[in-house]
PDB file of N, CA and C in Angstrom:
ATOM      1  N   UNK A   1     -60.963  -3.283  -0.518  1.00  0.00           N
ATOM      2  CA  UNK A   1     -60.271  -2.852   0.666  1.00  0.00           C
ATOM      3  C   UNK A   1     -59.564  -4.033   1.331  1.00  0.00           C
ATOM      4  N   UNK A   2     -60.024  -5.267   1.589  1.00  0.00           N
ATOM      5  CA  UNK A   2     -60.026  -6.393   2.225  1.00  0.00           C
ATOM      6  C   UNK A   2     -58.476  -6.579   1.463  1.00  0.00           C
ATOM      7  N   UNK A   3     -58.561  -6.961  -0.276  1.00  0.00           N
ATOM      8  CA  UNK A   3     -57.703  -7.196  -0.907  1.00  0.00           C
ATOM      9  C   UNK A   3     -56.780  -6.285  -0.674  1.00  0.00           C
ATOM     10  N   UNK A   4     -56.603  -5.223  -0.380  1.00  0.00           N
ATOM     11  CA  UNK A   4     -56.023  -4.309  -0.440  1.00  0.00           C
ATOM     12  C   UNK A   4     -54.583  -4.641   0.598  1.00  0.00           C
ATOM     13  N   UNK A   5     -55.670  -4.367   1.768  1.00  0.00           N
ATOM     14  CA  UNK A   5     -54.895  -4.737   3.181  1.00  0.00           C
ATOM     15  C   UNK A   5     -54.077  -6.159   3.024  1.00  0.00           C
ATOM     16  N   UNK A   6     -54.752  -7.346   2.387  1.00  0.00           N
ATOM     17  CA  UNK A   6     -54.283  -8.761   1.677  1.00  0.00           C
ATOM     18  C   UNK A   6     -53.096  -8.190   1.260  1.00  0.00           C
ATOM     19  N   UNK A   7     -53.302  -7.747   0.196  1.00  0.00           N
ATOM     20  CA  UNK A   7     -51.730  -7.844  -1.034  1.00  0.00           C
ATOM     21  C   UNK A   7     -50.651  -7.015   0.194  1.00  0.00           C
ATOM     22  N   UNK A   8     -50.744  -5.797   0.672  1.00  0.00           N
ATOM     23  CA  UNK A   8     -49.398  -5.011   1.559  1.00  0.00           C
ATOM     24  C   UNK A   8     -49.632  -6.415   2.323  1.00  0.00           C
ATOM     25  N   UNK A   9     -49.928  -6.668   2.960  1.00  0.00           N
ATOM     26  CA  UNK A   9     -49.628  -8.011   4.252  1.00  0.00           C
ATOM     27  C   UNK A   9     -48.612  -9.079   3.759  1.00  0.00           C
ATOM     28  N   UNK A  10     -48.638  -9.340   2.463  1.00  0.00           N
ATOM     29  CA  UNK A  10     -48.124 -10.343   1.367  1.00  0.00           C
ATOM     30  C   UNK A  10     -46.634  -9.420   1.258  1.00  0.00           C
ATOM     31  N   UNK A  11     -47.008  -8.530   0.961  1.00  0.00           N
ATOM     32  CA  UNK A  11     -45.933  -7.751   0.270  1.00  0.00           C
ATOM     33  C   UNK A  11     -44.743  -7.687   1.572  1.00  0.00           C
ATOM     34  N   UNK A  12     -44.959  -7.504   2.426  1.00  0.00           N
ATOM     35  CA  UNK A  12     -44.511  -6.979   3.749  1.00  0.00           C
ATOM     36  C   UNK A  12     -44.090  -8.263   4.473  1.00  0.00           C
ATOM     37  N   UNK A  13     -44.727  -9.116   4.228  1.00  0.00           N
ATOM     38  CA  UNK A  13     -43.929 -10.557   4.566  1.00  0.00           C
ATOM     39  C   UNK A  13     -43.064 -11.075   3.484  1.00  0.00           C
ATOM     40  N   UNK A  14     -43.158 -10.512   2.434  1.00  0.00           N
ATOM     41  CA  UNK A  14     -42.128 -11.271   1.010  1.00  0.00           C
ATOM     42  C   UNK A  14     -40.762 -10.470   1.574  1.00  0.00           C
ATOM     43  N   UNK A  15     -41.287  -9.438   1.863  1.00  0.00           N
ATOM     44  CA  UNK A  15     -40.087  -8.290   1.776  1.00  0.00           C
ATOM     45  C   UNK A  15     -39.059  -8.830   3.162  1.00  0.00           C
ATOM     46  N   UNK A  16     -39.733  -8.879   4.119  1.00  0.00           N
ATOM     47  CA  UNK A  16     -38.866  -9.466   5.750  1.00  0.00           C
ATOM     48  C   UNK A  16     -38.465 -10.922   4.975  1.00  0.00           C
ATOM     49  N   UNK A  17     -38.963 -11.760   4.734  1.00  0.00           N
ATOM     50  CA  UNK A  17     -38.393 -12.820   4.679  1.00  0.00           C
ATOM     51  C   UNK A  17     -36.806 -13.747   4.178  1.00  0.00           C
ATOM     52  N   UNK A  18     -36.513 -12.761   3.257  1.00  0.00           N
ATOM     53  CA  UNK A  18     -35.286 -12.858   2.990  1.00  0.00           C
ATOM     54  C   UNK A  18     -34.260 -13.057   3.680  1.00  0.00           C
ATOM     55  N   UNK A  19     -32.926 -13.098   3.594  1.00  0.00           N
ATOM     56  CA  UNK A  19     -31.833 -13.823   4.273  1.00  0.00           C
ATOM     57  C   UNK A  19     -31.153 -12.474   4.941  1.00  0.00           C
ATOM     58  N   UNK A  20     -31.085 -11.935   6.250  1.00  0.00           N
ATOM     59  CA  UNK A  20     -30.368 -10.944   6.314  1.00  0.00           C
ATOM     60  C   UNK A  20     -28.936 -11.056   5.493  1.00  0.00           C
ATOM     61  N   UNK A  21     -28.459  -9.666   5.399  1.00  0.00           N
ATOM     62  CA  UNK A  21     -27.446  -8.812   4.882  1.00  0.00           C
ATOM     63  C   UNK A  21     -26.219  -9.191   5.892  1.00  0.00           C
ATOM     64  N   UNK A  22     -25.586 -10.006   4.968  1.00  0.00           N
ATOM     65  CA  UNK A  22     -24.226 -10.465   5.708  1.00  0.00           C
ATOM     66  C   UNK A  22     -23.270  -8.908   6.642  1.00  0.00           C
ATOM     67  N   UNK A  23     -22.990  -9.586   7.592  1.00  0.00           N
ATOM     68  CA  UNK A  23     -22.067  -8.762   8.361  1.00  0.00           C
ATOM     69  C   UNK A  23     -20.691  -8.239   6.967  1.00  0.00           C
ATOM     70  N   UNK A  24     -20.506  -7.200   7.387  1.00  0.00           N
ATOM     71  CA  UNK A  24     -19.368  -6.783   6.742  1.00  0.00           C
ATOM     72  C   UNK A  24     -18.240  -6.479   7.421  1.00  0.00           C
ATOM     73  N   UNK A  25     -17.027  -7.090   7.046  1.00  0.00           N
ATOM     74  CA  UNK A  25     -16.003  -6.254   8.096  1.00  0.00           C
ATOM     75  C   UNK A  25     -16.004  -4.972   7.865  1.00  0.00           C
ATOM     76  N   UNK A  26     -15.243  -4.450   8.960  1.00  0.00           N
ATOM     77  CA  UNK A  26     -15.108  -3.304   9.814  1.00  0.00           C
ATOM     78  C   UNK A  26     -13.588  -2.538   8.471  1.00  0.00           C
ATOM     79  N   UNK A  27     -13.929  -1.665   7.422  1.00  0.00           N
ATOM     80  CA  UNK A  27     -12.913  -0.740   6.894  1.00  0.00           C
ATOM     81  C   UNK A  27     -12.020  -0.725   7.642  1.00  0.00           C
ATOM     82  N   UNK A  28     -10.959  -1.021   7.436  1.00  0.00           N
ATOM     83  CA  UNK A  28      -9.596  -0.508   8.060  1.00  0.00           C
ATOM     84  C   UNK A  28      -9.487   0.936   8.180  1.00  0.00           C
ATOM     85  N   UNK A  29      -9.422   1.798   8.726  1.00  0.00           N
ATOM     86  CA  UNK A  29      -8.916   2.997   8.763  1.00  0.00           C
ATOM     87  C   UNK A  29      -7.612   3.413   8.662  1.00  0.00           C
ATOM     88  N   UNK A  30      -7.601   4.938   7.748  1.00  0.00           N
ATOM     89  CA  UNK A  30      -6.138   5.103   7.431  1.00  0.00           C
ATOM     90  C   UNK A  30      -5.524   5.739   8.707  1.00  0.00           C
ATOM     91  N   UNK A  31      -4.001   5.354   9.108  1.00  0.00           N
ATOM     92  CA  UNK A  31      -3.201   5.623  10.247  1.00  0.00           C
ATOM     93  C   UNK A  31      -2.916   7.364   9.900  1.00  0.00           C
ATOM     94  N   UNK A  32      -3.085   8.256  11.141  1.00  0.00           N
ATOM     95  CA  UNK A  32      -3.225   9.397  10.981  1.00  0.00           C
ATOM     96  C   UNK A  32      -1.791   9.367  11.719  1.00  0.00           C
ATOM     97  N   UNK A  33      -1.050  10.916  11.189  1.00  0.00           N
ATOM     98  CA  UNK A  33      -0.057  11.275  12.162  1.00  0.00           C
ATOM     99  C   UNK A  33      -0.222  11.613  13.618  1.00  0.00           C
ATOM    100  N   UNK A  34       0.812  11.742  13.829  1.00  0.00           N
ATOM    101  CA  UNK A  34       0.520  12.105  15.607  1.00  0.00           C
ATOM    102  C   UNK A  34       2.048  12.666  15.996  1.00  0.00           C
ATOM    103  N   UNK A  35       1.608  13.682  16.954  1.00  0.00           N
ATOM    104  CA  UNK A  35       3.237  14.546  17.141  1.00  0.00           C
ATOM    105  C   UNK A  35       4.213  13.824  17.600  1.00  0.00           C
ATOM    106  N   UNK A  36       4.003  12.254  18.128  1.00  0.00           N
ATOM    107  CA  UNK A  36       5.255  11.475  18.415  1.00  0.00           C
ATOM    108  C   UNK A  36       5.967  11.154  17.185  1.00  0.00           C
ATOM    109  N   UNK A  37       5.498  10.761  15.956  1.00  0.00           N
ATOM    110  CA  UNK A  37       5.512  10.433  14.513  1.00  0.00           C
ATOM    111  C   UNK A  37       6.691  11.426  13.974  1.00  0.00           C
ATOM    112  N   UNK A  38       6.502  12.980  14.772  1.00  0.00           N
ATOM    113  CA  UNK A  38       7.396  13.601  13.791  1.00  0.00           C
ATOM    114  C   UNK A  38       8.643  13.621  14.610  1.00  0.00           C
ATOM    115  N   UNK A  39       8.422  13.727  16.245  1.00  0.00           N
ATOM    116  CA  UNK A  39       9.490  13.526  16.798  1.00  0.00           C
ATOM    117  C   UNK A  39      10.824  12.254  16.517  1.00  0.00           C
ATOM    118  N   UNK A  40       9.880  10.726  16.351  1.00  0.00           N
ATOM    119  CA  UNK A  40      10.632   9.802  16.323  1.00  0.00           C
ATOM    120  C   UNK A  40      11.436  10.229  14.587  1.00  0.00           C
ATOM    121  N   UNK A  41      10.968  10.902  13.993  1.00  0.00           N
ATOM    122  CA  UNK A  41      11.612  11.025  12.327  1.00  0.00           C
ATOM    123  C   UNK A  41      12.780  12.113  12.607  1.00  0.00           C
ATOM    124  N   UNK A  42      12.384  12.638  13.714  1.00  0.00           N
ATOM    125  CA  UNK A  42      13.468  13.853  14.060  1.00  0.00           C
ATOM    126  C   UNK A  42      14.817  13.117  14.859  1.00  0.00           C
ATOM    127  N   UNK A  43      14.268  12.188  15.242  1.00  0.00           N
ATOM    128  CA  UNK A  43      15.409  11.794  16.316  1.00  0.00           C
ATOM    129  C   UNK A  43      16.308  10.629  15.400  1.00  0.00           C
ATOM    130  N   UNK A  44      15.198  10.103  14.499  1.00  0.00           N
ATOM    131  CA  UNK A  44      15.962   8.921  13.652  1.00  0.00           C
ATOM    132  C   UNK A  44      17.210   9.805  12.606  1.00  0.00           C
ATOM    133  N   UNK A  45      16.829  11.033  12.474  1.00  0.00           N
ATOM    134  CA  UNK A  45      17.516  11.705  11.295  1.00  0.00           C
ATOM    135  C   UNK A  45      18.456  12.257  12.186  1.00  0.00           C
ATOM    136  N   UNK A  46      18.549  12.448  13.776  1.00  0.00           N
ATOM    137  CA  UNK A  46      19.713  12.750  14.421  1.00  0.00           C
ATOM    138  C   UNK A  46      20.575  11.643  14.302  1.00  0.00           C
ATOM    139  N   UNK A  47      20.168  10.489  14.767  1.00  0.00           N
ATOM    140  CA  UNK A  47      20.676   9.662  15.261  1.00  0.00           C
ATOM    141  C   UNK A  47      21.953   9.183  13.515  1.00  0.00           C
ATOM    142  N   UNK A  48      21.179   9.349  12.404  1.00  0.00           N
ATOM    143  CA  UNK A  48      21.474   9.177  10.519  1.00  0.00           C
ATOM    144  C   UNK A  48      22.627  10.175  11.125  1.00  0.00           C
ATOM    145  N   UNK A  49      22.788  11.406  10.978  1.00  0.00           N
ATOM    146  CA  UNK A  49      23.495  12.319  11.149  1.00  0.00           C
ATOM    147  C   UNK A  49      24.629  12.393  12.142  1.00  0.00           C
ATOM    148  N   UNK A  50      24.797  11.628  13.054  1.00  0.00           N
ATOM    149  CA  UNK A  50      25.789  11.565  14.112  1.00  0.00           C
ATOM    150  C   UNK A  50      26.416  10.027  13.434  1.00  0.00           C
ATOM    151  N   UNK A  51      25.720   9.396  13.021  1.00  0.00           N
ATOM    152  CA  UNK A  51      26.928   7.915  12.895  1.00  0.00           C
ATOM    153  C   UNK A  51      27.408   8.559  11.220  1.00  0.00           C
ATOM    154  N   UNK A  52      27.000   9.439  10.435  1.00  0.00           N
ATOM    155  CA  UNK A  52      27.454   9.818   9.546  1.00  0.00           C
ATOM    156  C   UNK A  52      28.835  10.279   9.372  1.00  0.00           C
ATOM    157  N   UNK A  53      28.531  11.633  10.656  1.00  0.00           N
ATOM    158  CA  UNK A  53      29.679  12.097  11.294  1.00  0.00           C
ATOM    159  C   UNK A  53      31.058  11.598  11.703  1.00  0.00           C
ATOM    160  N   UNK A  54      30.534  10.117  12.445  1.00  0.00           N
ATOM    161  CA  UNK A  54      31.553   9.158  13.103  1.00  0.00           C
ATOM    162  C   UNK A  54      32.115   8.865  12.077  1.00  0.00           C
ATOM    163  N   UNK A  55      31.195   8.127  10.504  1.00  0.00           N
ATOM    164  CA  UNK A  55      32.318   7.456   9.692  1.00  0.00           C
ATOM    165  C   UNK A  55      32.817   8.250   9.287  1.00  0.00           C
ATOM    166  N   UNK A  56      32.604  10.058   9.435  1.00  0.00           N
ATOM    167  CA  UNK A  56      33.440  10.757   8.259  1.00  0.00           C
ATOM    168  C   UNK A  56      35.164  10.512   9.341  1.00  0.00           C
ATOM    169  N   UNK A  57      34.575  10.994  10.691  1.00  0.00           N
ATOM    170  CA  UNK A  57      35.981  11.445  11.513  1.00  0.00           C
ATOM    171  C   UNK A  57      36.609   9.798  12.041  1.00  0.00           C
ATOM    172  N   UNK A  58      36.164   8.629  11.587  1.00  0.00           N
ATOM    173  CA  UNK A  58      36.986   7.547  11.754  1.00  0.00           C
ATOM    174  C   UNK A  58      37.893   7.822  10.408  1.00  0.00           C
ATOM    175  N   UNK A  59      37.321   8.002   8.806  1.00  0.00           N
ATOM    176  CA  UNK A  59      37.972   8.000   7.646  1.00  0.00           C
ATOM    177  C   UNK A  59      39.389   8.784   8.319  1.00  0.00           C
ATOM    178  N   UNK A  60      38.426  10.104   8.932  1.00  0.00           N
ATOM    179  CA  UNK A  60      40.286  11.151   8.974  1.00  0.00           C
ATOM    180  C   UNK A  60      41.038  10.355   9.626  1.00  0.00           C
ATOM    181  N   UNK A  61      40.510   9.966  10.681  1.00  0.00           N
ATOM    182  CA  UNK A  61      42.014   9.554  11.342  1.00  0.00           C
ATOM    183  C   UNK A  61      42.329   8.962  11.069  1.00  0.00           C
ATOM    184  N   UNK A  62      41.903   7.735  10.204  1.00  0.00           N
ATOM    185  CA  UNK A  62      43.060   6.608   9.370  1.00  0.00           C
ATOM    186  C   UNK A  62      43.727   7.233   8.416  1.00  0.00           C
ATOM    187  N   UNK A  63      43.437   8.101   8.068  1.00  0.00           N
ATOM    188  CA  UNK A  63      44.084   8.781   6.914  1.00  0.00           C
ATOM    189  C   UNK A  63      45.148   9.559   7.359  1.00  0.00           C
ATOM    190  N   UNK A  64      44.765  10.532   8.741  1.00  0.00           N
ATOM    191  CA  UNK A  64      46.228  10.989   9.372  1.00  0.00           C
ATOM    192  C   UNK A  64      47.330   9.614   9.892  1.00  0.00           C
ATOM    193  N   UNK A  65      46.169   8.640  10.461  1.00  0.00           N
ATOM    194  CA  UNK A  65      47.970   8.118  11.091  1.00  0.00           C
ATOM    195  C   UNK A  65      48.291   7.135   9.627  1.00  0.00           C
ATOM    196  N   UNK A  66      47.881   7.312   8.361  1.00  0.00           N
ATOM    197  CA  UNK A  66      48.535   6.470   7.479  1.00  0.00           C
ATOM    198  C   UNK A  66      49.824   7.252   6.866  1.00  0.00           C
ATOM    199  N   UNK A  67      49.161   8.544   7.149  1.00  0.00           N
ATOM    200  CA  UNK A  67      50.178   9.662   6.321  1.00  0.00           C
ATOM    201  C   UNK A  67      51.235   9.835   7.314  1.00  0.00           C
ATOM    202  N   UNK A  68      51.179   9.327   8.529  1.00  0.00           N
ATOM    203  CA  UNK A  68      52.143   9.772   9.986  1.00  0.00           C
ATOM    204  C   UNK A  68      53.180   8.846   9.874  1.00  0.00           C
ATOM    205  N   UNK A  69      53.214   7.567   9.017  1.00  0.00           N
ATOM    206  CA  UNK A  69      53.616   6.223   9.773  1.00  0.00           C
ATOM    207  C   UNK A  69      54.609   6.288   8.460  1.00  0.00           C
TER     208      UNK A  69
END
């Protein structure tokens, strides 16, 4: 019995004694959407779409006053 209680006492101090378990960083987490996310893609694809526009209707008009002159 004596031995008994001996060896877990042994065992139980072998076991704590070791070097704690290094800190680990912190996982990055993946970036989730969010309803501003779709707005700003909405407004960037306006914004694509209007200077598109501009270069089409700058092309015409060089093209009318080349054909005018």
């Amino acid at each position: 019995m004596k031995q008994t209680a001996f060896l877990l006492g042994v065992l139980a101090l072998t076991a704590c004694s070791g070097k704690p378990p290094s800190p680990q960083a912190p996982q990055p987490q993946a970036r989730t959407a969010t309803p501003w996310d779709q707005m700003q893609q909405a407004k960037q694809k306006a914004k694509d779409v209007q200077k598109a526009s501009q270069e089409q209707a700058d092309r015409q008009a060089k093209a009318l006053d080349a054909a005018g002159q």
